[in-house]
Protein backbone atom coordinates (compact mmCIF):
# COMPACT_ATOMS: atom_id res chain seq x y z
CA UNK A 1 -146.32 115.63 114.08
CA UNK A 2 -142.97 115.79 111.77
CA UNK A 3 -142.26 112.28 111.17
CA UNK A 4 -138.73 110.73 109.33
CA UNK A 5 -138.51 108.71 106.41
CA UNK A 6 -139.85 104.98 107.09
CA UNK A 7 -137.87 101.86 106.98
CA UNK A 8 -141.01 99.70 106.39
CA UNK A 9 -139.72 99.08 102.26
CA UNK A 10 -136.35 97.77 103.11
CA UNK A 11 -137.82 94.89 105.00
CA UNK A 12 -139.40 93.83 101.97
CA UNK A 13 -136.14 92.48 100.62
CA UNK A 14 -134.11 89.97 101.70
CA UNK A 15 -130.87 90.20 104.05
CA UNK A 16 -129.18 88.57 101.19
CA UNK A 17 -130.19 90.84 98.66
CA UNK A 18 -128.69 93.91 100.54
CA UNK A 19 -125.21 92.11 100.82
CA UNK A 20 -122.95 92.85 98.13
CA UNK A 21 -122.35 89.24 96.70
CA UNK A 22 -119.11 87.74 96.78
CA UNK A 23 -117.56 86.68 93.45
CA UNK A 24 -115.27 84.21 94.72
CA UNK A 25 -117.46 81.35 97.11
CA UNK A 26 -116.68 80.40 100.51
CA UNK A 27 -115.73 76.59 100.96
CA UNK A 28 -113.96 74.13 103.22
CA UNK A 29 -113.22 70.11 103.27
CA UNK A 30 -112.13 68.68 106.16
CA UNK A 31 -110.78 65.07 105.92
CA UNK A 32 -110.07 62.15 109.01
CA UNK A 33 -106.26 60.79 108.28
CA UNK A 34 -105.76 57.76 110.62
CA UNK A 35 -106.19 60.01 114.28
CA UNK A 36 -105.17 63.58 112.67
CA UNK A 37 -107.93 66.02 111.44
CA UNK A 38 -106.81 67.85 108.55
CA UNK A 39 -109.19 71.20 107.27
CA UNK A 40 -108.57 73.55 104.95
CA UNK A 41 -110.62 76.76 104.64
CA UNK A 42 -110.55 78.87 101.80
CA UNK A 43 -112.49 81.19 99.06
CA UNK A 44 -112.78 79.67 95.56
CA UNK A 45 -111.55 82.49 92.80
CA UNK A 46 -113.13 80.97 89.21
CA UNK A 47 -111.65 81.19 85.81
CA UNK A 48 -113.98 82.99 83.91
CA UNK A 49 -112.16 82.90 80.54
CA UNK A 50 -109.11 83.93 81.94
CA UNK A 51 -105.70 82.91 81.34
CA UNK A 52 -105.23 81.52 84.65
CA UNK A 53 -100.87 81.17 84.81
CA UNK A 54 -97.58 82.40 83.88
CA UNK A 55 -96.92 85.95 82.21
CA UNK A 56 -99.82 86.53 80.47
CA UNK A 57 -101.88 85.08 83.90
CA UNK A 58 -103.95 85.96 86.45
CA UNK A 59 -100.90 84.55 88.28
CA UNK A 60 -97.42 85.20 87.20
CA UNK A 61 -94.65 82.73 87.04
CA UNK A 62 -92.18 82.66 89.87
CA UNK A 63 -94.49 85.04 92.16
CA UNK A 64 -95.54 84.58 95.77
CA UNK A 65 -99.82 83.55 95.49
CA UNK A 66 -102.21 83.05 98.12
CA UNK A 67 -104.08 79.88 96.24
CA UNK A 68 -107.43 81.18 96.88
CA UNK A 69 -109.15 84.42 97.65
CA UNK A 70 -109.92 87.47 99.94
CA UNK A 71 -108.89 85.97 103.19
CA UNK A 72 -105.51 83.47 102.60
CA UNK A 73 -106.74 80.43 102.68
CA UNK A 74 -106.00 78.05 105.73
CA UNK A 75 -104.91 74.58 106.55
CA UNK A 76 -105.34 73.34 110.20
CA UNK A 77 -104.00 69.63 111.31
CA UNK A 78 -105.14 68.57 114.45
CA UNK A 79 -101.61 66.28 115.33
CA UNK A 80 -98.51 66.52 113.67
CA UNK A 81 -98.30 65.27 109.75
CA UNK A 82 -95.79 64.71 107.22
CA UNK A 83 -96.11 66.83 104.20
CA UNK A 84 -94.33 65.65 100.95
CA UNK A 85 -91.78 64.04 103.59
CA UNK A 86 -91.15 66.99 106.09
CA UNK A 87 -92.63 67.36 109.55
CA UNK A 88 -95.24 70.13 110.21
CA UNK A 89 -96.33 70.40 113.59
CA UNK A 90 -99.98 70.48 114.64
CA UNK A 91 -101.88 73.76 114.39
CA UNK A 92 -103.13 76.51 111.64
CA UNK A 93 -100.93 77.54 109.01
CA UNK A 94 -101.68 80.09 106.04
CA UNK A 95 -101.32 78.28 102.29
CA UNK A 96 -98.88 80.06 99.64
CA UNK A 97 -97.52 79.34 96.24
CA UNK A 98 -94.76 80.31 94.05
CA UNK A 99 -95.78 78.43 91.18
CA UNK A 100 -93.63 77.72 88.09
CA UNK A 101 -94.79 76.04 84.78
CA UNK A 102 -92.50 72.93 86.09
CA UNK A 103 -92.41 73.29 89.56
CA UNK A 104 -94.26 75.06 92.17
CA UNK A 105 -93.02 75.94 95.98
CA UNK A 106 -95.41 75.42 98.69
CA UNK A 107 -95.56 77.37 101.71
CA UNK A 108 -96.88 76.92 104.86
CA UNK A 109 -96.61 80.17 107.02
CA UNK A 110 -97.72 80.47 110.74
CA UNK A 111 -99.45 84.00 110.06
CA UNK A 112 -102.45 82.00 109.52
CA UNK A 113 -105.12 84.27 109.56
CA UNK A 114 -104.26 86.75 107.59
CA UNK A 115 -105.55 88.45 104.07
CA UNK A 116 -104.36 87.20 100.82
CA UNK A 117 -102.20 89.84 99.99
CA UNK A 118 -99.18 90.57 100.96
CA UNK A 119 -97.62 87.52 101.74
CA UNK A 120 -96.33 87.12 105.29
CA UNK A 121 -92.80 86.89 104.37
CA UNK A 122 -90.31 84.19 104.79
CA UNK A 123 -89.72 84.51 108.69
CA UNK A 124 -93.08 83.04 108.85
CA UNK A 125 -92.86 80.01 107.28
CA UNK A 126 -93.10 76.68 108.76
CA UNK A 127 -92.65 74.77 105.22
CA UNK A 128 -91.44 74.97 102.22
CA UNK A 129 -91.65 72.28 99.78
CA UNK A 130 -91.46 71.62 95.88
CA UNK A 131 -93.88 70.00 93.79
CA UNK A 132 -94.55 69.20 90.05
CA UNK A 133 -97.61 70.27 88.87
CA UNK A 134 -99.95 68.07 86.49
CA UNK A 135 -102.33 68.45 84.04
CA UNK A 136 -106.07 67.78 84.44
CA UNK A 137 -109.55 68.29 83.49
CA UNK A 138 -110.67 71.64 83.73
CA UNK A 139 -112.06 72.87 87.22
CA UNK A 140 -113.55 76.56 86.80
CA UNK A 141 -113.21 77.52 90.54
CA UNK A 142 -110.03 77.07 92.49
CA UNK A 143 -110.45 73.50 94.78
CA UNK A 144 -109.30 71.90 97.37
CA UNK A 145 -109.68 68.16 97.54
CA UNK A 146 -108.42 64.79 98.47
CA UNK A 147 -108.79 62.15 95.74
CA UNK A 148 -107.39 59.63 97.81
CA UNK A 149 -106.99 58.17 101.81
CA UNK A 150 -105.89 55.15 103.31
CA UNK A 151 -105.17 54.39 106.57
CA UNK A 152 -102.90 57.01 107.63
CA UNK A 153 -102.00 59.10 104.50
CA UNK A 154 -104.14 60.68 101.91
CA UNK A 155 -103.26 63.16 98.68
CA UNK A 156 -104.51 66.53 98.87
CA UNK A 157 -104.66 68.33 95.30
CA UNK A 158 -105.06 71.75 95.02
CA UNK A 159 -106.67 72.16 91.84
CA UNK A 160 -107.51 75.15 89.44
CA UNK A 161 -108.08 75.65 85.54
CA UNK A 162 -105.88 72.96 84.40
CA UNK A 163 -103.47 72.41 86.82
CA UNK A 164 -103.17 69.91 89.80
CA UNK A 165 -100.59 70.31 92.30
CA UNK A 166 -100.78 67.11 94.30
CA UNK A 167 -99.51 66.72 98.09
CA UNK A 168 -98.83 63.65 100.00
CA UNK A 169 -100.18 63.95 103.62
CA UNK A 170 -99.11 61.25 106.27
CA UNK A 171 -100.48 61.41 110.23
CA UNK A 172 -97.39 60.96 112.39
């Protein structure tokens, strides 16, 4: 009897050796704001020595960026909210960037799931809104967080190298 190669050695390793590792990690926060749920799913790029923006960067100046990696990176609000003073209506949006060494525009496009390249275009977007960026400590991988809530509003800072762009939420 002819018989085919065997399979028995592969089961010797684990599933997660046999997937090809991801270099950016998978992470989400989800935060309670008065009645509104707010999440934001996303893939955390890192540093790793690199320049991280403006011409010399891993992003340029003035450039459309998906602030994360892989798949864009989502926000999903469970009522409607205020963001930096504008309305945006309850559902999933898509997160963008055009950042600028003084000011950075923030885009929230209904393509929501989507890949992080290319960006959606302009006849998507539910948002816009401009922001100054800070200066922080340095955070290796990209990060979503918010620093503070009360009641109902909260900051969310999007946070990378050394660079905080900080957002003011309110539930509606």
């Amino acid at each position: 009897m002819i018989r085919g190669p065997t399979l028995a050695p592969l089961l010797w390793f684990p599933a997660a050796a046999l997937a090809a590792q991801r270099p950016s990690q998978h992470a989400s926060v989800t935060q309670q704001i008065g009645s509104t749920q707010v999440t934001i799913v996303y893939n955390r790029p890192s540093a790793r020595g690199r320049t991280l923006f403006g011409k010399d960067g891993v992003v340029a100046w003035g450039r459309v960026w998906c602030p994360g990696a892989d798949a864009a990176s989502t926000i999903a609000v469970s009522t409607d909210v205020t963001i930096g003073g504008q309305t945006l209506a309850a559902g999933k949006y898509s997160i963008w960037a055009i950042p600028g060494p003084d000011e950075w525009t923030l885009i929230f496009s209904r393509a929501a799931d989507v890949f992080h390249v290319p960006y959606p275009g302009e006849s998507k977007d539910a948002l816009r809104l401009k922001v100054k960026p800070q200066a922080g400590p340095f955070m290796e991988s990209l990060a979503y967080y918010f620093p503070a809530v009360d009641g109902d509003r909260a900051l969310l800072n999007l946070h990378w190298g050394e660079t905080v762009v900080q957002v003011p939420l309110a539930a509606r």
